[in-house]
C-alpha atoms as a PDB file:
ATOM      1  CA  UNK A   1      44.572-110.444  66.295  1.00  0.00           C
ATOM      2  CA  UNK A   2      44.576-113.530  65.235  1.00  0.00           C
ATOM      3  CA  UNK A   3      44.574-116.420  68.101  1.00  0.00           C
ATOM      4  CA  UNK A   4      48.150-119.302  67.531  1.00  0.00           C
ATOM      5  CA  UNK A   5      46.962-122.765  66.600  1.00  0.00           C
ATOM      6  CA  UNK A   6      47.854-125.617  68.664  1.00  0.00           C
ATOM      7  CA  UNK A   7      50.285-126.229  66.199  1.00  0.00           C
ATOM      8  CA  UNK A   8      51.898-122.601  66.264  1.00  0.00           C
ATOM      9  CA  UNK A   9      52.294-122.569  70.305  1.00  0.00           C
ATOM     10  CA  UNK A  10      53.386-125.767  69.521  1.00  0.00           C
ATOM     11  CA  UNK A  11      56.444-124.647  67.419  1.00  0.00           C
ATOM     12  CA  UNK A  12      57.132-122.016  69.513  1.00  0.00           C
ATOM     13  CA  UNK A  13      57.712-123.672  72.612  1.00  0.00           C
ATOM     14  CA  UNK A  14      60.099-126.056  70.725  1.00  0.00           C
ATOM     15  CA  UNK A  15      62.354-123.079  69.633  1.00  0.00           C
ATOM     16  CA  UNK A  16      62.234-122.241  73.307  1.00  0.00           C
ATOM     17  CA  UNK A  17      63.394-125.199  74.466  1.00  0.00           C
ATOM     18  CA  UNK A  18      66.324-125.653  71.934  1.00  0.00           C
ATOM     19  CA  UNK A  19      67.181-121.627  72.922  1.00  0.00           C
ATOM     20  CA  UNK A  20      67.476-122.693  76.643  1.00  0.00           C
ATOM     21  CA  UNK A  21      69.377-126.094  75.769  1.00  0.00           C
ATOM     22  CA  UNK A  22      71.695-123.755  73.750  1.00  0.00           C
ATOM     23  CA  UNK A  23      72.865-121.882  76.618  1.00  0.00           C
ATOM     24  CA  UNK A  24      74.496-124.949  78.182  1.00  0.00           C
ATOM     25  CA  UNK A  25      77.939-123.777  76.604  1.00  0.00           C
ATOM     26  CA  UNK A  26      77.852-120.864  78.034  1.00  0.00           C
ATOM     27  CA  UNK A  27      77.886-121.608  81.370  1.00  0.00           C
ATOM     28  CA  UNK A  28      80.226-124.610  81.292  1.00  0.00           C
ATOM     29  CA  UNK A  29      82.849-122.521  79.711  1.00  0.00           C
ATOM     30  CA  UNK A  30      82.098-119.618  82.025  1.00  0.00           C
ATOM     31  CA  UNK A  31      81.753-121.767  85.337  1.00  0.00           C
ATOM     32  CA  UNK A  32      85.369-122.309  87.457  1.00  0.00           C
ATOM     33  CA  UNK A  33      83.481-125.455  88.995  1.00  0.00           C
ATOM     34  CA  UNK A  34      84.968-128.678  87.493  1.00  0.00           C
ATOM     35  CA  UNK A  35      82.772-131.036  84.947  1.00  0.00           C
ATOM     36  CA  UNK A  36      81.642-133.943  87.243  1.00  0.00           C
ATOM     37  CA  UNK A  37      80.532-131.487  89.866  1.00  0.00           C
ATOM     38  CA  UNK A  38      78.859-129.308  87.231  1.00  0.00           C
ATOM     39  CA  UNK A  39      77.247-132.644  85.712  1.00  0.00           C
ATOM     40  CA  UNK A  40      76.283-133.667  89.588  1.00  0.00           C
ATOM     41  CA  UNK A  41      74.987-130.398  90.710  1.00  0.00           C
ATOM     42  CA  UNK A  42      72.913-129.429  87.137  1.00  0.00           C
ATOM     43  CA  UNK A  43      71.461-132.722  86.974  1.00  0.00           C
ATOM     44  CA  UNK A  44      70.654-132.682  90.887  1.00  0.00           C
ATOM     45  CA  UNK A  45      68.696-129.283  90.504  1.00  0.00           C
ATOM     46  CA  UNK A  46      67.025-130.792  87.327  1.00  0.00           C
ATOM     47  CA  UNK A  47      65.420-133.848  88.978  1.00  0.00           C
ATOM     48  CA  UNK A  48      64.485-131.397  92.093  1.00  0.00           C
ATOM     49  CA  UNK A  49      61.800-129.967  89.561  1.00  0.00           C
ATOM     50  CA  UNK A  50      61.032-132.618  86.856  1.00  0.00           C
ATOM     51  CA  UNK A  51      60.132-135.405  89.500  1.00  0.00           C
ATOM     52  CA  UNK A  52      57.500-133.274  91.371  1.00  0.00           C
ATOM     53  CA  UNK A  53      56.248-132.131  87.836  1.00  0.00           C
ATOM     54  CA  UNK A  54      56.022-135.495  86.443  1.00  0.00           C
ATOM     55  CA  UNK A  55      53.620-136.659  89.654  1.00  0.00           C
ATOM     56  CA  UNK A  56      51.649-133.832  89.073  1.00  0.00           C
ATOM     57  CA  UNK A  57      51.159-134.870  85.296  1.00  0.00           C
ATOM     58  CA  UNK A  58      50.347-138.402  86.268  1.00  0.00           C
ATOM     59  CA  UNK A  59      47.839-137.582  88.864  1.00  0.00           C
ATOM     60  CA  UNK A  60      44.769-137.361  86.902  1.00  0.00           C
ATOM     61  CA  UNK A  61      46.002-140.336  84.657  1.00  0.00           C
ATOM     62  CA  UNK A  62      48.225-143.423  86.362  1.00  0.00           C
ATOM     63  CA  UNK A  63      50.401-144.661  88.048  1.00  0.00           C
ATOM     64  CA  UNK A  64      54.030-143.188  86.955  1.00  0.00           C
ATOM     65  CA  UNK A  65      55.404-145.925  85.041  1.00  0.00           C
ATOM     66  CA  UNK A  66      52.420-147.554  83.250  1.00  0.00           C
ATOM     67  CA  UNK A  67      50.897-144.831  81.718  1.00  0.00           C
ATOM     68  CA  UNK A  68      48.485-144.587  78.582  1.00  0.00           C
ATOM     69  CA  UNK A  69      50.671-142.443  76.319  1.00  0.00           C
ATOM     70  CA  UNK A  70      50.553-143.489  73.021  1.00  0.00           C
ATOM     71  CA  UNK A  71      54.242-144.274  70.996  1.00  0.00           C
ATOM     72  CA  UNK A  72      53.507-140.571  69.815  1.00  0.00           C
ATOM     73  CA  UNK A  73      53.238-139.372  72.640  1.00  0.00           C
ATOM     74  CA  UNK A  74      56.905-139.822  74.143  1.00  0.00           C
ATOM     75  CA  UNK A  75      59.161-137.286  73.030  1.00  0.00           C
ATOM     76  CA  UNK A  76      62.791-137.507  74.079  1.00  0.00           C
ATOM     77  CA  UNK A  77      64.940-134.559  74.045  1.00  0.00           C
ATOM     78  CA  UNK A  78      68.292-133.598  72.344  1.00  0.00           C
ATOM     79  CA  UNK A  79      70.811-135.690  73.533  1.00  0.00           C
ATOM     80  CA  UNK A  80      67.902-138.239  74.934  1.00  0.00           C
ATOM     81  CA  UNK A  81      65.694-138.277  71.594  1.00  0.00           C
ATOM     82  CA  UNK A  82      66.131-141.068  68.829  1.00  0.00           C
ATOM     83  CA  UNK A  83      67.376-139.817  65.489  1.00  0.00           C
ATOM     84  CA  UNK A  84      69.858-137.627  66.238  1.00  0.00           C
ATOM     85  CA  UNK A  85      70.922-136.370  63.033  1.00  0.00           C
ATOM     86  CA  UNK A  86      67.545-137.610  61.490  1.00  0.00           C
ATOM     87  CA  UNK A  87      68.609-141.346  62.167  1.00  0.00           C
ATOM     88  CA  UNK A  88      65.509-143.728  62.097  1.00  0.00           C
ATOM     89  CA  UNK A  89      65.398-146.385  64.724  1.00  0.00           C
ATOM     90  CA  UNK A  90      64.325-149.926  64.884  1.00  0.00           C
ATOM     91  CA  UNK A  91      62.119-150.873  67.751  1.00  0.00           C
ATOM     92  CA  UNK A  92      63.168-152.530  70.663  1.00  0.00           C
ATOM     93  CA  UNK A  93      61.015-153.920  73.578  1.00  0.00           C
ATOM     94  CA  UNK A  94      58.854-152.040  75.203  1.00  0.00           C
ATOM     95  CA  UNK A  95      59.386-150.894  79.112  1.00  0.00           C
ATOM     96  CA  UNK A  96      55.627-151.393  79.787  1.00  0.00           C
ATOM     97  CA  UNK A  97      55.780-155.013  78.599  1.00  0.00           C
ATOM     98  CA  UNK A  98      59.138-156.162  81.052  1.00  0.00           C
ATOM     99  CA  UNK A  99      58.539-156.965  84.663  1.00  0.00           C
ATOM    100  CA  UNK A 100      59.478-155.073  87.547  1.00  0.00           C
ATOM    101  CA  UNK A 101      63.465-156.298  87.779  1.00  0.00           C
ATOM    102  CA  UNK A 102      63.756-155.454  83.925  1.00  0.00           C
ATOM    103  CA  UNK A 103      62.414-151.978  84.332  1.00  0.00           C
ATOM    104  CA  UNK A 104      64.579-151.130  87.311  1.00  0.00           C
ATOM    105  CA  UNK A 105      67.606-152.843  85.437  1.00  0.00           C
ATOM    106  CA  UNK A 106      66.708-150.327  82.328  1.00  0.00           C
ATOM    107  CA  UNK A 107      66.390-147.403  84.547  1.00  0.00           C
ATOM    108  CA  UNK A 108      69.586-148.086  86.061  1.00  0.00           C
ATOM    109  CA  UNK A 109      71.336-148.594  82.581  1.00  0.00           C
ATOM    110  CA  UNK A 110      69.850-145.065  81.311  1.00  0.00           C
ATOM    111  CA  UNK A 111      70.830-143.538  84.484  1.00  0.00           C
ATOM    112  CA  UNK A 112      74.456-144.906  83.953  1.00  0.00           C
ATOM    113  CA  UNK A 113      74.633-143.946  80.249  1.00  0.00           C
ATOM    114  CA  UNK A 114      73.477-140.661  81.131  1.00  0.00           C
ATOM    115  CA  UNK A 115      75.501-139.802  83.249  1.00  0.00           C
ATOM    116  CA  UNK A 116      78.542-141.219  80.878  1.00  0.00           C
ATOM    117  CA  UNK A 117      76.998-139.182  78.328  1.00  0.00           C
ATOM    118  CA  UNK A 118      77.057-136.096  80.011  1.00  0.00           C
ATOM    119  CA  UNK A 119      80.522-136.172  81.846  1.00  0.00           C
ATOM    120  CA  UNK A 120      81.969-136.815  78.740  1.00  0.00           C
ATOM    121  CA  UNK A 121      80.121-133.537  76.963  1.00  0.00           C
ATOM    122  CA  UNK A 122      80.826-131.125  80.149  1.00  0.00           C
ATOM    123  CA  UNK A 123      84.141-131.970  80.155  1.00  0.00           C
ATOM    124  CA  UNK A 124      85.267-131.827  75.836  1.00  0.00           C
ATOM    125  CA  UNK A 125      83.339-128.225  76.417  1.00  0.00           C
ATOM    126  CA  UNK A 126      85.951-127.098  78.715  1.00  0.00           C
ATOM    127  CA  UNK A 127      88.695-129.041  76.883  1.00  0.00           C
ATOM    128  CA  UNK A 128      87.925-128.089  73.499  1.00  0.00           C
ATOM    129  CA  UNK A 129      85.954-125.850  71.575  1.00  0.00           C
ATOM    130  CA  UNK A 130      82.089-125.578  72.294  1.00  0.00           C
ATOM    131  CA  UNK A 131      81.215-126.175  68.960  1.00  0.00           C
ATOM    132  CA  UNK A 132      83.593-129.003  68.440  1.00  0.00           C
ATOM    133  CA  UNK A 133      81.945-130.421  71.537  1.00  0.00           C
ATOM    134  CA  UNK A 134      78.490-129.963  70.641  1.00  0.00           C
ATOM    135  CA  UNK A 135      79.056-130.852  66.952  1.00  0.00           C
ATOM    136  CA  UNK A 136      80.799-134.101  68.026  1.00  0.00           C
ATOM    137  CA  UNK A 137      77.732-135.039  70.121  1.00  0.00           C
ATOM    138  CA  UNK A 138      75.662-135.182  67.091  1.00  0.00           C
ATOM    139  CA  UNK A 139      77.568-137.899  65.791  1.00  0.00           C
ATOM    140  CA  UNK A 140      75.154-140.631  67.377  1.00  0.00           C
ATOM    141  CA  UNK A 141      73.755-141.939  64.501  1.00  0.00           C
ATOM    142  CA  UNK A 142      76.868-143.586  63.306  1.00  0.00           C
ATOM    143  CA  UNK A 143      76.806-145.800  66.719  1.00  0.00           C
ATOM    144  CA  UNK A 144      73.018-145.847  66.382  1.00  0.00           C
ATOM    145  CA  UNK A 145      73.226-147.592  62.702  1.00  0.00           C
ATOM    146  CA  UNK A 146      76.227-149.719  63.775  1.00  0.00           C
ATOM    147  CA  UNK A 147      74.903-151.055  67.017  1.00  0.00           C
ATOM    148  CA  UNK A 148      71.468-151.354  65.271  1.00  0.00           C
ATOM    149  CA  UNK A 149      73.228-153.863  62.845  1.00  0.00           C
ATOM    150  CA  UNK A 150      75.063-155.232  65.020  1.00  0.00           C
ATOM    151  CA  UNK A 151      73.153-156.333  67.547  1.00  0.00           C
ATOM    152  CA  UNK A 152      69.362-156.411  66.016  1.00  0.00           C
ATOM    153  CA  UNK A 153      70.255-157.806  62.705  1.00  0.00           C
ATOM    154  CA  UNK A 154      68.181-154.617  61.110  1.00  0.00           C
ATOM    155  CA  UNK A 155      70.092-153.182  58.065  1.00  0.00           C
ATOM    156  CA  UNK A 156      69.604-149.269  57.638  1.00  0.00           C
ATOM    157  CA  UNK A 157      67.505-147.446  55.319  1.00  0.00           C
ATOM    158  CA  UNK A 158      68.615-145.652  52.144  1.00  0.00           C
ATOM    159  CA  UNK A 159      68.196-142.497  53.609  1.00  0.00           C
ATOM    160  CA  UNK A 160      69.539-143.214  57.018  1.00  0.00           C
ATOM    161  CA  UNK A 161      72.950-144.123  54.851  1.00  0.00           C
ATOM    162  CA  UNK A 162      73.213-141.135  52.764  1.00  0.00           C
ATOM    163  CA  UNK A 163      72.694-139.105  56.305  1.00  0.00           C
ATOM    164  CA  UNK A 164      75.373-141.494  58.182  1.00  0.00           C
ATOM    165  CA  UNK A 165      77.718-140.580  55.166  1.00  0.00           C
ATOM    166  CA  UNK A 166      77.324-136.962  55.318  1.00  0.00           C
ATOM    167  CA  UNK A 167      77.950-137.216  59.406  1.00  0.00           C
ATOM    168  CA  UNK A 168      80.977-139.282  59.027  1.00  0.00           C
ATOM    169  CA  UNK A 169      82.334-136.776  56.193  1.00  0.00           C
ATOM    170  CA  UNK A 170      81.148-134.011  58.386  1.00  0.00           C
ATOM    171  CA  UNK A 171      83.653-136.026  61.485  1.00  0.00           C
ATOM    172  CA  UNK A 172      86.373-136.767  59.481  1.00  0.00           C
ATOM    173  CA  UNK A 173      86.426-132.628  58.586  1.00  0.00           C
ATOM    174  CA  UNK A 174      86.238-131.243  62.017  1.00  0.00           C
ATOM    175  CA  UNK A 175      88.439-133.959  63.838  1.00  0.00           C
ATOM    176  CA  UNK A 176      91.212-133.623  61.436  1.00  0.00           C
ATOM    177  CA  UNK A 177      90.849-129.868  60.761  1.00  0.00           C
ATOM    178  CA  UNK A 178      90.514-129.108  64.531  1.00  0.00           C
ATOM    179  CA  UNK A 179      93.343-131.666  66.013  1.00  0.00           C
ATOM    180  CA  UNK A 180      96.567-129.936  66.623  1.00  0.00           C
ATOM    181  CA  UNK A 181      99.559-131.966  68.201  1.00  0.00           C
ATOM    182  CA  UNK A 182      99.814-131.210  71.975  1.00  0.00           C
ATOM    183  CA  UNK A 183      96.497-128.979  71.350  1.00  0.00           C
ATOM    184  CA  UNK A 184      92.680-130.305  72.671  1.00  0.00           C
ATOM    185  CA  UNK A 185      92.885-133.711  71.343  1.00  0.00           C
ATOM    186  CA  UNK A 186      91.737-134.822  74.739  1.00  0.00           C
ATOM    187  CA  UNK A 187      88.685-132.603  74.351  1.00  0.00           C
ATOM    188  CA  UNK A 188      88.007-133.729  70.924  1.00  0.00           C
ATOM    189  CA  UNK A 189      88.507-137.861  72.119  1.00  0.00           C
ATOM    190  CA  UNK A 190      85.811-137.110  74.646  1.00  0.00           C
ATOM    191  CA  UNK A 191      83.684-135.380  72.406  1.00  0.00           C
ATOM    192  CA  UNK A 192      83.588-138.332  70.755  1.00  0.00           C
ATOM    193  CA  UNK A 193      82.943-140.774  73.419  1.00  0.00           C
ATOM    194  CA  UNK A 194      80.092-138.292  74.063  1.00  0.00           C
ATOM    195  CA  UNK A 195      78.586-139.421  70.782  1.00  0.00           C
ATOM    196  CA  UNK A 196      78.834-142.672  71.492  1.00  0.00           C
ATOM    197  CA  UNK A 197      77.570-142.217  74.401  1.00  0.00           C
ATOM    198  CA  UNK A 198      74.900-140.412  72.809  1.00  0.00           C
ATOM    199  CA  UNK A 199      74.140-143.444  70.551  1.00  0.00           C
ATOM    200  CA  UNK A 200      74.083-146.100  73.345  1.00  0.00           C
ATOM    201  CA  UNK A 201      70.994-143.874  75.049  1.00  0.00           C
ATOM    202  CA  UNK A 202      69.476-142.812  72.394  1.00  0.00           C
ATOM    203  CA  UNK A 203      68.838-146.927  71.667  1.00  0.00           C
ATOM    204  CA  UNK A 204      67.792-147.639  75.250  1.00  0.00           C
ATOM    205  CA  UNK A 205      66.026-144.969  75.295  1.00  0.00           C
ATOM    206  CA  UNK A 206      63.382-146.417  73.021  1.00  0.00           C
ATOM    207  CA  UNK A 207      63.110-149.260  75.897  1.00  0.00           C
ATOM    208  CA  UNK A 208      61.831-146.497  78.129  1.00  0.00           C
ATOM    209  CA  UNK A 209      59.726-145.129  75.393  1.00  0.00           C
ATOM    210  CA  UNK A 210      56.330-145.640  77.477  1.00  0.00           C
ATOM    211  CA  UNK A 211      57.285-143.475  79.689  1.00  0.00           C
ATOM    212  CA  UNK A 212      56.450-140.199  80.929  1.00  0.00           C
ATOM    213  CA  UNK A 213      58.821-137.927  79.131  1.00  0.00           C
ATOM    214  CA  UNK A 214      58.663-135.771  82.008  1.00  0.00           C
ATOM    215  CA  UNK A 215      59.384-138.834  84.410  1.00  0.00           C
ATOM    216  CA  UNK A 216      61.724-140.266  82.507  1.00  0.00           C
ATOM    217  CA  UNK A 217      64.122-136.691  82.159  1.00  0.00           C
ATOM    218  CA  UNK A 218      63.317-136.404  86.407  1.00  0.00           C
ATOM    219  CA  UNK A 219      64.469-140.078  86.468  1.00  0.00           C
ATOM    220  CA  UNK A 220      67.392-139.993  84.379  1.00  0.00           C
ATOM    221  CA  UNK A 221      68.911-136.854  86.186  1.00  0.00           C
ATOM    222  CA  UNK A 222      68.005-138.372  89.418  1.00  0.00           C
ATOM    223  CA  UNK A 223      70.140-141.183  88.432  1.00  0.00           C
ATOM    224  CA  UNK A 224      72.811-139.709  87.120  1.00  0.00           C
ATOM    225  CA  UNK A 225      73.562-137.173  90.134  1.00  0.00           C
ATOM    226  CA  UNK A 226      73.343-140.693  92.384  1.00  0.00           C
ATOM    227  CA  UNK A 227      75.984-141.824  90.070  1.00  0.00           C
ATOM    228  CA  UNK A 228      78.491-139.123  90.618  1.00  0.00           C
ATOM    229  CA  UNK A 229      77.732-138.995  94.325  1.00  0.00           C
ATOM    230  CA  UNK A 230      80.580-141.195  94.859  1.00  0.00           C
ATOM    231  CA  UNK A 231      82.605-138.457  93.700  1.00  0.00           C
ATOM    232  CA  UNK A 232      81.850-135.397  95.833  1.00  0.00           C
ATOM    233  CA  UNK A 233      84.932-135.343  98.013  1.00  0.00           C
ATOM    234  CA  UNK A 234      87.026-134.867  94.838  1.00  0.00           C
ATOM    235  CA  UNK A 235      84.688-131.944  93.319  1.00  0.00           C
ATOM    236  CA  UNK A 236      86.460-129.551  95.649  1.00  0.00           C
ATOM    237  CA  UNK A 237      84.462-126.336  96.776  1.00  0.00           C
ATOM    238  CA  UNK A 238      81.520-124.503  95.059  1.00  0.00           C
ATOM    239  CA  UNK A 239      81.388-120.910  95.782  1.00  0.00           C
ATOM    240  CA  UNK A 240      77.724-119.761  96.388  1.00  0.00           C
ATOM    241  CA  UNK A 241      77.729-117.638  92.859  1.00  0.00           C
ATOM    242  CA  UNK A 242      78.512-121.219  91.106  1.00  0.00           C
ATOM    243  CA  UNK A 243      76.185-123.019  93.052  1.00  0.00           C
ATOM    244  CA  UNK A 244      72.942-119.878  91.984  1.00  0.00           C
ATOM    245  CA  UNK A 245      74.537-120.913  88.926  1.00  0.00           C
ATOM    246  CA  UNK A 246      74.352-124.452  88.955  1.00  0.00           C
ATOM    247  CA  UNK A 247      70.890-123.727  90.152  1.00  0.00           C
ATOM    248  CA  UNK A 248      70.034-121.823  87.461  1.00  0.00           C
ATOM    249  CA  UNK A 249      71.312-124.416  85.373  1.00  0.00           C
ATOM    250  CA  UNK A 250      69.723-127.378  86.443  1.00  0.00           C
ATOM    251  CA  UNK A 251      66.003-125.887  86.930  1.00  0.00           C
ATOM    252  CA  UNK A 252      66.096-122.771  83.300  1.00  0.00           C
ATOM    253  CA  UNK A 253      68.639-124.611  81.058  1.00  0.00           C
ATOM    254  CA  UNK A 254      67.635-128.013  81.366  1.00  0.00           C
ATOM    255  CA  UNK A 255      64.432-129.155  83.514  1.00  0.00           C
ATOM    256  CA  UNK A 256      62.382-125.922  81.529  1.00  0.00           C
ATOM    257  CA  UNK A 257      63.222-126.645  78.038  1.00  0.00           C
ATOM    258  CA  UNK A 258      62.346-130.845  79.109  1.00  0.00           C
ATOM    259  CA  UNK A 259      58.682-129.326  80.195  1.00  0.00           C
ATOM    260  CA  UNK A 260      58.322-127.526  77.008  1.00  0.00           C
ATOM    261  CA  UNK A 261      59.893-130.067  74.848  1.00  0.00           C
ATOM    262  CA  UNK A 262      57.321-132.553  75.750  1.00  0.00           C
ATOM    263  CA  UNK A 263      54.312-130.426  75.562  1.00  0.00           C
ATOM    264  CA  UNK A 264      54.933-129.574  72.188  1.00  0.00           C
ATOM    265  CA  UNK A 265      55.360-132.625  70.840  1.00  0.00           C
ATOM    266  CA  UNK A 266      51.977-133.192  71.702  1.00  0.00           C
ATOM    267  CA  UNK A 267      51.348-130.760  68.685  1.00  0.00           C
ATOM    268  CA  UNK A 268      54.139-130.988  66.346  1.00  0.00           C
ATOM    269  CA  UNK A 269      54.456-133.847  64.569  1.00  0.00           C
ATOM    270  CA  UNK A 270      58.013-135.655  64.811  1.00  0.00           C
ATOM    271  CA  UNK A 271      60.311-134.499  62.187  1.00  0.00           C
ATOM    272  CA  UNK A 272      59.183-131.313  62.220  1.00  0.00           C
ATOM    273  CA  UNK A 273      60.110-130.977  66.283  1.00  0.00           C
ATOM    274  CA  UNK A 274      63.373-132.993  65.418  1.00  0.00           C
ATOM    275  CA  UNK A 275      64.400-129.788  62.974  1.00  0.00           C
ATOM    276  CA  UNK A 276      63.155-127.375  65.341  1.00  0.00           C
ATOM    277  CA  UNK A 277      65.136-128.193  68.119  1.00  0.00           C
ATOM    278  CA  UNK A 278      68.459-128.431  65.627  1.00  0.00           C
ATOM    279  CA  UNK A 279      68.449-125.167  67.100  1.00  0.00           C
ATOM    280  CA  UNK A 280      70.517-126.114  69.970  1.00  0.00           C
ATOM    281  CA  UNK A 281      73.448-127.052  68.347  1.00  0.00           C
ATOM    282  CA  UNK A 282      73.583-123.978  66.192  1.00  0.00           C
ATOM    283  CA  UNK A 283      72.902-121.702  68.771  1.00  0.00           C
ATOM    284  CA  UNK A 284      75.379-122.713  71.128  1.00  0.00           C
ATOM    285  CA  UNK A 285      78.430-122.041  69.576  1.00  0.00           C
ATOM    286  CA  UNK A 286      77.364-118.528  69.011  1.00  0.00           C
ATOM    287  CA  UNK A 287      76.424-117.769  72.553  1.00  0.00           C
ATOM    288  CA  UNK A 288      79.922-118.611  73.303  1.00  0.00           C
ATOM    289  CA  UNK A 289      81.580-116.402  70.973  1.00  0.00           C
ATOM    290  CA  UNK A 290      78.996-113.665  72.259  1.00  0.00           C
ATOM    291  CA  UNK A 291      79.833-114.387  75.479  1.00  0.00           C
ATOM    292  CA  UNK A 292      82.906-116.160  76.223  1.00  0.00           C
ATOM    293  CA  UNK A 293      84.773-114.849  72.736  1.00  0.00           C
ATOM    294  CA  UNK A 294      85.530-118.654  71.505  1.00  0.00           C
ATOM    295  CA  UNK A 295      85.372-118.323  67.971  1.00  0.00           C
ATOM    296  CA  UNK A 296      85.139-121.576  66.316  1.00  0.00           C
ATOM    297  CA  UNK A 297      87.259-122.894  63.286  1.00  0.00           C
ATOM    298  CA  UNK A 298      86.509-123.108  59.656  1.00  0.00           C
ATOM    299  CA  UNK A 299      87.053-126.917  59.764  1.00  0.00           C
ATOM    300  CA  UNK A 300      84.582-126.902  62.874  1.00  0.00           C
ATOM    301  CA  UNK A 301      82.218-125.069  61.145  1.00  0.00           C
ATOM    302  CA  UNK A 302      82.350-126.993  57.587  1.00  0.00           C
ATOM    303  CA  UNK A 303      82.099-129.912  59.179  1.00  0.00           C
ATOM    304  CA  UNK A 304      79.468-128.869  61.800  1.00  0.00           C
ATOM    305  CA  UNK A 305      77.562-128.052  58.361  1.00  0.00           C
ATOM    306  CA  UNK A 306      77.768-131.506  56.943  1.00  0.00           C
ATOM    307  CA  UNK A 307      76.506-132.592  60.278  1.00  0.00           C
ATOM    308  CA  UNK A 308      73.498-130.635  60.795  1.00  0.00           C
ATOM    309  CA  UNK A 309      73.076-131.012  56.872  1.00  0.00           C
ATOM    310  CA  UNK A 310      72.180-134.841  57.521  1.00  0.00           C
ATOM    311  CA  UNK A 311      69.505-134.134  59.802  1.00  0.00           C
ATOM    312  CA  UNK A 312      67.855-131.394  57.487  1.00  0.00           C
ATOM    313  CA  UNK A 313      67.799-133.901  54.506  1.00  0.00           C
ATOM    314  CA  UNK A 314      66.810-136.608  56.224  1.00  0.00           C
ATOM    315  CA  UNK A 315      63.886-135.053  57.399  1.00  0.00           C
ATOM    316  CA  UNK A 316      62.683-132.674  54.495  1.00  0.00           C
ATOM    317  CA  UNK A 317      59.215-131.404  56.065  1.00  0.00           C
ATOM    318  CA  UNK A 318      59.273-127.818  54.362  1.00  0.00           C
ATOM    319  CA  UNK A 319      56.419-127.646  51.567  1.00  0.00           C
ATOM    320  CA  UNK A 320      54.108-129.892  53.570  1.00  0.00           C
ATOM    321  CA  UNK A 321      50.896-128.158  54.900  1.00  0.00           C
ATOM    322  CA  UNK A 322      50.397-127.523  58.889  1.00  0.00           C
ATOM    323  CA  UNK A 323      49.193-130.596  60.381  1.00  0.00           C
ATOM    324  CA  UNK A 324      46.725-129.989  63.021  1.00  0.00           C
ATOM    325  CA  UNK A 325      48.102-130.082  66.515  1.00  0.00           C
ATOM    326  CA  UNK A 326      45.944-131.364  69.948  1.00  0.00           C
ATOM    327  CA  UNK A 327      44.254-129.502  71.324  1.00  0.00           C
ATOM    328  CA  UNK A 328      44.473-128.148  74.544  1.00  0.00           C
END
């Protein structure tokens, strides 16, 4: 039999990844814990395995935050990557060239949009549907084009419009198909503040490009659960099956699919990985219904597939022959 290429193992492990990202609905909907203490508790179990991890990865290399990665070498995650939706950025400064004050200042900034960003999503999935939630999320790139305008001066591409227009139409179908007076409007506000959210950190993200992608998902959750700590006498109780849960959570669903996510993209070019992992928000929505019976509706799931639809033309990599991935 046949050995996988680099590039194969490569793919695999980013289906992986966007299967265990995928299964974040799932437990939200199924969890009685509240959203800030599931945010706090997943992101706290997270950082408890991708700090360690990342100073293991760094030890035959550098020092943490001035390693020799190249700009190819920093993947970022759904919800973390840039591009969501197959959105091109523009560049921004990079965290290895700011002094020590800027970097903490950035890292403080992600930490604080990341944890905005993922409130916002935990709670619209118990509000609302999953897939309105998750669908909503995607939505970044119409704050990433805006902001990019708006505060870099940088006007978008041709295809980066045609795949803003097709997530806008996609919005304007699921909001107004899904909202229903006295209904989960509030779930389907904060799924949209999620995608702004979404769009604010994917643009600093690329600040923090230089990174460790490892470090920087450690450092992000580590920030985040500081964040909410200020908030732990109103999360009430967490029965010990929640808290294996949360566990669970934090260390399979989120800081294993991180690991995998950036090893691949050591092997799969870009695009490719940013279709790959489109996985997630396809996936999700089904494990619920499997799971949790939450069927989604027809204006969720037309525009869900004007959405996702902007991401797979933005990006058309089918056709193209295998490019060779690292070795190991």
């Amino acid at each position: 039999m046949k050995a996988l290429s680099p590039l194969q193992r490569g793919r695999l492990a980013l289906l992986a990844a966007g299967i265990l990202w995928s299964l974040g609905g799932v437990f939200i909907k199924r969890l009685p814990t509240g959203p800030v203490a599931i945010t706090f508790y997943r992101s706290l179990f997270a950082a408890l395995v991708l700090l360690p991890l990342a100073g293991i990865r760094e030890l035959p290399r550098c020092s943490p935050l001035r390693c020799r990665q190249t700009r190819r070498d920093i993947p970022q995650a759904p919800g973390t990557g840039p591009g969501a939706c197959g959105i091109s950025l523009p560049s921004l400064p990079d965290f290895g060239e700011s002094r020590t004050g800027d970097k903490r200042r950035d890292l403080a900034i992600s930490a604080l949009l990341f944890a905005a960003l993922l409130v916002s999503f935990v709670t619209a999935t118990k509000l609302t549907t999953a897939a309105n939630a998750i669908i909503l999320q995607y939505t970044a790139p119409i704050y990433v084009i805006g902001l990019s305008r708006l505060l870099l001066g940088e006007p978008p591409q041709r295809a980066d419009r045609t795949a803003l227009a097709l997530c806008m139409a996609g919005v304007a179908v699921l909001f107004f198909g899904s909202f229903r007076p006295g209904g989960d409007e509030a779930g389907l506000a904060l799924a949209m503040v999620s995608g702004a959210c979404f769009g604010l950190f994917t643009l600093w993200q690329r600040r923090l490009r230089r990174v460790d992608p490892v470090l920087l998902a450690g450092l992000n959750n580590a920030g985040a659960a500081l964040v909410l700590t200020g908030a732990i006498p109103w999360m009430g109780p967490v029965d010990t099956r929640s808290l294996l849960a949360l566990v669970v959570m934090g260390t399979v669903q989120i800081a294993l699919p991180y690991v995998l996510f950036a090893w691949a993209l050591q092997r799969v070019p870009g695009p490719e990985a940013s279709l790959l992992t489109l996985i997630e928000p396809v996936l999700n929505p089904i494990w619920v219904a499997f799971f949790v019976g939450e069927k989604p509706r027809g204006a969720t799931i037309a525009g869900g597939a004007l959405i996702l639809a902007a991401r797979l033309l933005r990006y058309p990599v089918w056709g193209k022959p295998d490019q060779p991935g690292s070795p190991d």
